[in-house]
N, C-alpha and C. Protein backbone atom coordinates (compact mmCIF):
# COMPACT_ATOMS: atom_id res chain seq x y z
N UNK A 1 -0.96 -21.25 15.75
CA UNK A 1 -0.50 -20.31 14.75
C UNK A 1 -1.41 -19.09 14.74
N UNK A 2 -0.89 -18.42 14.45
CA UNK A 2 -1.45 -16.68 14.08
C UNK A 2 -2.11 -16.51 13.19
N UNK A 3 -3.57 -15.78 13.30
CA UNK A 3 -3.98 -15.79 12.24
C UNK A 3 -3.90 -14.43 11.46
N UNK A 4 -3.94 -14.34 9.91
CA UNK A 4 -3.31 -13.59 9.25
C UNK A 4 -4.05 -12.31 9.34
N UNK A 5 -3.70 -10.97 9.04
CA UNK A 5 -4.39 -9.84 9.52
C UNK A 5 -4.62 -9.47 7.74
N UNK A 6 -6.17 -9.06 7.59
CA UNK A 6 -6.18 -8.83 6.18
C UNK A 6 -7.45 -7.71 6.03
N UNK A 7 -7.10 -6.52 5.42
CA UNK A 7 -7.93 -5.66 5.46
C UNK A 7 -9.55 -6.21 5.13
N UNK A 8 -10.47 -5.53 5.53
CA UNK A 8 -11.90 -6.07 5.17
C UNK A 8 -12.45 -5.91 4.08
N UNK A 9 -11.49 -5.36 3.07
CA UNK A 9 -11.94 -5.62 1.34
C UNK A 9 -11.16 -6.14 0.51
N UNK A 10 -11.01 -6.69 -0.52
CA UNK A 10 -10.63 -7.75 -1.20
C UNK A 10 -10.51 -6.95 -2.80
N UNK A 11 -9.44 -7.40 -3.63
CA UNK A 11 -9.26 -6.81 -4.78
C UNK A 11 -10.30 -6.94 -5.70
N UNK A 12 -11.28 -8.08 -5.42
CA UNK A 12 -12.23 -7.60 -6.02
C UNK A 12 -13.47 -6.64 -6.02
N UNK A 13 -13.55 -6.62 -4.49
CA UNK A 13 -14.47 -5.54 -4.41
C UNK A 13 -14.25 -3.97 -4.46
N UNK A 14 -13.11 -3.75 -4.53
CA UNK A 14 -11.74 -2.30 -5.02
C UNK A 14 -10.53 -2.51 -5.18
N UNK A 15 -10.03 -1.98 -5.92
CA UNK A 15 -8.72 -2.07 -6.77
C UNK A 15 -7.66 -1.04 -6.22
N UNK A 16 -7.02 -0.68 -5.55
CA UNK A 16 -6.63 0.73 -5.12
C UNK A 16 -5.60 1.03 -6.64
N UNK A 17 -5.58 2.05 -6.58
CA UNK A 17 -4.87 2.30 -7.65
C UNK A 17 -5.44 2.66 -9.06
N UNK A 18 -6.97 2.14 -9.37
CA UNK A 18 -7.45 1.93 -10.82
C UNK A 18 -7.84 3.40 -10.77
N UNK A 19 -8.82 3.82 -11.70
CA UNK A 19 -9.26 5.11 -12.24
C UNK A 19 -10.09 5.31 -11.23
N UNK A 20 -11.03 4.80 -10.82
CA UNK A 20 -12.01 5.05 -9.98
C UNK A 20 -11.55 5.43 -8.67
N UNK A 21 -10.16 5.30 -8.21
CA UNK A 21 -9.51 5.21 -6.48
C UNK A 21 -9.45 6.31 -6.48
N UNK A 22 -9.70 7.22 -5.24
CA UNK A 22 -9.44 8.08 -4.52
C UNK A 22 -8.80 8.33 -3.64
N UNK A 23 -8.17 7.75 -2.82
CA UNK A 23 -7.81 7.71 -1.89
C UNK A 23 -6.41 7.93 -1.69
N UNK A 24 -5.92 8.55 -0.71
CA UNK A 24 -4.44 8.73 -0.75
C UNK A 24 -3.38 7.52 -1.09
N UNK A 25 -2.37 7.94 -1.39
CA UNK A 25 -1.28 6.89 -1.72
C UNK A 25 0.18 7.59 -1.02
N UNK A 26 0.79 5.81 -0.22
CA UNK A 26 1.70 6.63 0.67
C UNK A 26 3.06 5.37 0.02
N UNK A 27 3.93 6.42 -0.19
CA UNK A 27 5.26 5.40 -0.93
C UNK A 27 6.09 4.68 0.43
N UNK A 28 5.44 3.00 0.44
CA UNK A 28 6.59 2.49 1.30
C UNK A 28 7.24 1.65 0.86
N UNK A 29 8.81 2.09 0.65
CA UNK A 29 9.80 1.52 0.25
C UNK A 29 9.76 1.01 -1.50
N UNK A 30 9.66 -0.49 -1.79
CA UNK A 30 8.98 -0.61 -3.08
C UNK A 30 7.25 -1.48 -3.15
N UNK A 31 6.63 -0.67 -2.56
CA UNK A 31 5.10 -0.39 -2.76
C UNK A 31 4.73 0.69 -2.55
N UNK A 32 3.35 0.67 -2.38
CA UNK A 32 2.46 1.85 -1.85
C UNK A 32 1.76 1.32 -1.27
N UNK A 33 1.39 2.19 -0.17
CA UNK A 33 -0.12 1.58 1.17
C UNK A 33 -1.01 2.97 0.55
N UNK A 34 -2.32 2.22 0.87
CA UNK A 34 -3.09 3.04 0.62
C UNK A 34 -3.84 3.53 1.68
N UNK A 35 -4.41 4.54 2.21
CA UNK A 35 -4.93 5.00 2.91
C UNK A 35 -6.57 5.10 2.86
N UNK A 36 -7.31 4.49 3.79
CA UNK A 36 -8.55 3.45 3.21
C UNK A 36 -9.52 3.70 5.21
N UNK A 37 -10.06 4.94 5.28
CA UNK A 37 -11.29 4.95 6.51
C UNK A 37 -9.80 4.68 8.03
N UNK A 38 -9.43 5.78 7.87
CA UNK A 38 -8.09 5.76 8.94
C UNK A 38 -7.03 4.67 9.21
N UNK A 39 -6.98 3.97 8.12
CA UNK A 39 -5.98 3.18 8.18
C UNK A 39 -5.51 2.43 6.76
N UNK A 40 -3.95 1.79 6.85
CA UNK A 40 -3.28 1.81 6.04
C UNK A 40 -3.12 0.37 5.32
N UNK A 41 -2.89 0.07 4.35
CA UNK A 41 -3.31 -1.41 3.58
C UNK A 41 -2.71 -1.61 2.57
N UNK A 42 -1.66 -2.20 1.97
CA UNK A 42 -1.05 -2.71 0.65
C UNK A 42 -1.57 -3.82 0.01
N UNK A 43 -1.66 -4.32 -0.87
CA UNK A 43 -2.00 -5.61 -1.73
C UNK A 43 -0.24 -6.51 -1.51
N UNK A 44 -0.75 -7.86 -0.97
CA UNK A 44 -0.17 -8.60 -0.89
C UNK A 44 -0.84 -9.92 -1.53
N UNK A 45 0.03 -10.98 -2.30
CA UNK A 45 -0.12 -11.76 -2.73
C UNK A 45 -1.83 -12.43 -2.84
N UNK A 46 -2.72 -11.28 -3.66
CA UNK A 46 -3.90 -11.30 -3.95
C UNK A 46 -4.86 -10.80 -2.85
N UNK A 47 -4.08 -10.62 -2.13
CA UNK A 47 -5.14 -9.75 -1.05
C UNK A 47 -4.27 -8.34 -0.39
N UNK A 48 -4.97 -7.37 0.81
CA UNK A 48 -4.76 -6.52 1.02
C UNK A 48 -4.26 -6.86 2.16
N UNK A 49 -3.31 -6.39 3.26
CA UNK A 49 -2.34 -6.58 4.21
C UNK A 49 -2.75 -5.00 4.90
N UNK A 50 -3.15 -5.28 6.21
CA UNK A 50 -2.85 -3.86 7.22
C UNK A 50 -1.51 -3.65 7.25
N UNK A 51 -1.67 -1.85 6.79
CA UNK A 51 -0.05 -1.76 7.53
C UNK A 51 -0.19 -0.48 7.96
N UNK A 52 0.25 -0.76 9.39
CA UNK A 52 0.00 0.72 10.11
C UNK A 52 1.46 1.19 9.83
N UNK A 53 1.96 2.26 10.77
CA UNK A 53 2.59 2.84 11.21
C UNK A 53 3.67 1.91 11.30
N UNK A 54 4.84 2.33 11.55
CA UNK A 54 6.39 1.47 11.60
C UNK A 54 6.30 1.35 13.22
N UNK A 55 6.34 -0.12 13.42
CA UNK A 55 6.18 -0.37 14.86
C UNK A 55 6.86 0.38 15.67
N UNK A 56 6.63 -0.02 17.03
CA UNK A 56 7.65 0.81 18.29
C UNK A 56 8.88 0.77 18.32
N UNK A 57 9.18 -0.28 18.13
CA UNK A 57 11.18 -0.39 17.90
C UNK A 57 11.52 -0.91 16.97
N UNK A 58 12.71 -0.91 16.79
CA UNK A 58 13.51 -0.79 15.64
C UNK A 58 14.08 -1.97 15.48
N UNK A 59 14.83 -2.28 14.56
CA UNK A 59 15.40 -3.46 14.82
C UNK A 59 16.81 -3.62 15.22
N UNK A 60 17.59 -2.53 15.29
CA UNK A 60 18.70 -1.84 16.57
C UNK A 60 18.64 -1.96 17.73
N UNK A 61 17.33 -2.24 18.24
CA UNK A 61 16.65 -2.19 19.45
C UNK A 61 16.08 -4.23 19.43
N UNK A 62 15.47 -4.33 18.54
CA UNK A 62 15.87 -5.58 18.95
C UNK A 62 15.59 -6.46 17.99
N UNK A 63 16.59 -7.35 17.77
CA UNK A 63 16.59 -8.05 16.47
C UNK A 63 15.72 -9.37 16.76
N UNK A 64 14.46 -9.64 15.54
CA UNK A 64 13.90 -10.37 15.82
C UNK A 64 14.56 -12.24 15.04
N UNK A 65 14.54 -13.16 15.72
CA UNK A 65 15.29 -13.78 14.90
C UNK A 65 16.22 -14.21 15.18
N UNK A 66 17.06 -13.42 16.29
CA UNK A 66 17.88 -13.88 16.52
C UNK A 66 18.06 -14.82 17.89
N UNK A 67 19.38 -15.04 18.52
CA UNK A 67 19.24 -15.74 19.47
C UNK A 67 18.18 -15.45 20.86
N UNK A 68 18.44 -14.32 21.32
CA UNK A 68 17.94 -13.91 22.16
C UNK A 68 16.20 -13.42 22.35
N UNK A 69 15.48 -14.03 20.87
CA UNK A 69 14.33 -13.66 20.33
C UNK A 69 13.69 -14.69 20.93
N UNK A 70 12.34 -14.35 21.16
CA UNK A 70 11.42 -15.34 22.45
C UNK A 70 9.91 -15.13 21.46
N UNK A 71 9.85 -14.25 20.82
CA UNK A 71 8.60 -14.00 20.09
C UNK A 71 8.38 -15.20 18.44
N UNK A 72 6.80 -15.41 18.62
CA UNK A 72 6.28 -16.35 17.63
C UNK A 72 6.98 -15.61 16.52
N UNK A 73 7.14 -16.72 15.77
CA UNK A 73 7.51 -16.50 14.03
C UNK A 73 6.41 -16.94 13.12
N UNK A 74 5.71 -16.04 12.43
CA UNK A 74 4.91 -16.68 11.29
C UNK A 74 5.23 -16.56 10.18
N UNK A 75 5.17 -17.81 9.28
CA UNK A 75 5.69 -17.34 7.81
C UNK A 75 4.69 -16.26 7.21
N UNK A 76 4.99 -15.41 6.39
CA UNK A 76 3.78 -14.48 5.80
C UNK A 76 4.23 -14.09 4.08
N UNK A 77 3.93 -15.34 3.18
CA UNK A 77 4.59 -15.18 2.06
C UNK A 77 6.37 -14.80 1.58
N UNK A 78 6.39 -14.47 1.36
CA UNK A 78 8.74 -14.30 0.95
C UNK A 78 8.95 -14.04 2.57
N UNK A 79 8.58 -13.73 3.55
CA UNK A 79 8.83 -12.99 4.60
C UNK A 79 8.24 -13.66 5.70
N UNK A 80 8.92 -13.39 6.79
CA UNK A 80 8.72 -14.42 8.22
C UNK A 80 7.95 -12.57 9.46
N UNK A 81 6.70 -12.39 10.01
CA UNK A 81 6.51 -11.82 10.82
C UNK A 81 6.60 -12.40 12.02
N UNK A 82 6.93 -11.31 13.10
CA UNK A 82 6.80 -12.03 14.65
C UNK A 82 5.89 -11.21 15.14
N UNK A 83 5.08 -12.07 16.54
CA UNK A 83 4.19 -11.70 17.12
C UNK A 83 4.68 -10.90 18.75
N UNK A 84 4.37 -9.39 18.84
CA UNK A 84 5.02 -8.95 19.70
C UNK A 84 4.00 -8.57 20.27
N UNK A 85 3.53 -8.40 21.94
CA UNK A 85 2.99 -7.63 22.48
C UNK A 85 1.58 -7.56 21.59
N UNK A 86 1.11 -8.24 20.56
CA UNK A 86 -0.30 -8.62 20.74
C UNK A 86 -0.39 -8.18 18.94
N UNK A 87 0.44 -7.89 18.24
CA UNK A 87 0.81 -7.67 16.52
C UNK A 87 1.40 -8.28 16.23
N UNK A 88 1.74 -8.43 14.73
CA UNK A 88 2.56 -8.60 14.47
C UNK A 88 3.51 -7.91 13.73
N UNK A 89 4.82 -7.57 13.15
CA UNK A 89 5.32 -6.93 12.47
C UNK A 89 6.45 -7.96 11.53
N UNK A 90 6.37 -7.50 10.59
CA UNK A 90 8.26 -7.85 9.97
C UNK A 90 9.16 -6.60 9.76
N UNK A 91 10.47 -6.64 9.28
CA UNK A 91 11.22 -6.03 9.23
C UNK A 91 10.90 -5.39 7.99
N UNK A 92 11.23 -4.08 7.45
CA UNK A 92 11.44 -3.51 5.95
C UNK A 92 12.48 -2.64 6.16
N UNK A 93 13.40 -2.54 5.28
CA UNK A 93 14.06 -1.45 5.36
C UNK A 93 14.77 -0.41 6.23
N UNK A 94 15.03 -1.47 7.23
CA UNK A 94 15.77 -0.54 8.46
C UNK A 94 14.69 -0.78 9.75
N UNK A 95 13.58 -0.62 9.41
CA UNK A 95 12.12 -0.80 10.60
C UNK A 95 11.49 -2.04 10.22
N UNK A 96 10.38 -1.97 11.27
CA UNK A 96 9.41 -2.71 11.31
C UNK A 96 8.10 -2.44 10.99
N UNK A 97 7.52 -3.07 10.35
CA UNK A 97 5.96 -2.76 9.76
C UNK A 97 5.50 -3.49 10.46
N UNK A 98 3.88 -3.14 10.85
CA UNK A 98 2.95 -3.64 10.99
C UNK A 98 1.94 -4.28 10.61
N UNK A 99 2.04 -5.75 11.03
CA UNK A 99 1.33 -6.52 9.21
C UNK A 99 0.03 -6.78 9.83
């Protein structure tokens, strides 16, 4: 199994979002990633989750999941990521994130 990708700070040691945050805020979908020393990070189920950029393809391009899908599945809380080419991503909203 895959192990989970989790930014290197923890809600307790910063809060994104509280009075004290600085840092940019980028609206994806229904969250926000925060923008945190060149890269991108949401709070997920008590911790922080990398999330870069919307992977290389789409899911038009290729549906993960389905029959013809050859890539690992990891559960990752409400949501199943697959391991492609050395990431992982799940689906959001038309694309793929990078978890």
């Amino acid at each position: 199994m895959t192990e989970e990708v989790k930014a290197e700070h923890t809600l307790v040691e910063h809060q994104h979002g509280g009075p004290d945050c600085e840092h940019v805020t980028i609206q994806h979908g229904d969250h926000v990633d925060y923008i945190h020393d060149g890269h991108r990070h949401a709070e997920h189920e008590g911790h922080y989750d990398e999330h870069d950029d919307p992977a290389e393809h789409t899911p038009a391009e290729h549906q993960h999941g389905g029959p013809d899908c050859t890539h690992e599945a990891v559960q990752h809380g409400d949501h199943v990521d697959y391991v492609h080419d050395g990431h992982r991503h799940a689906e959001h909203e038309g694309h793929y994130d990078e978890h």
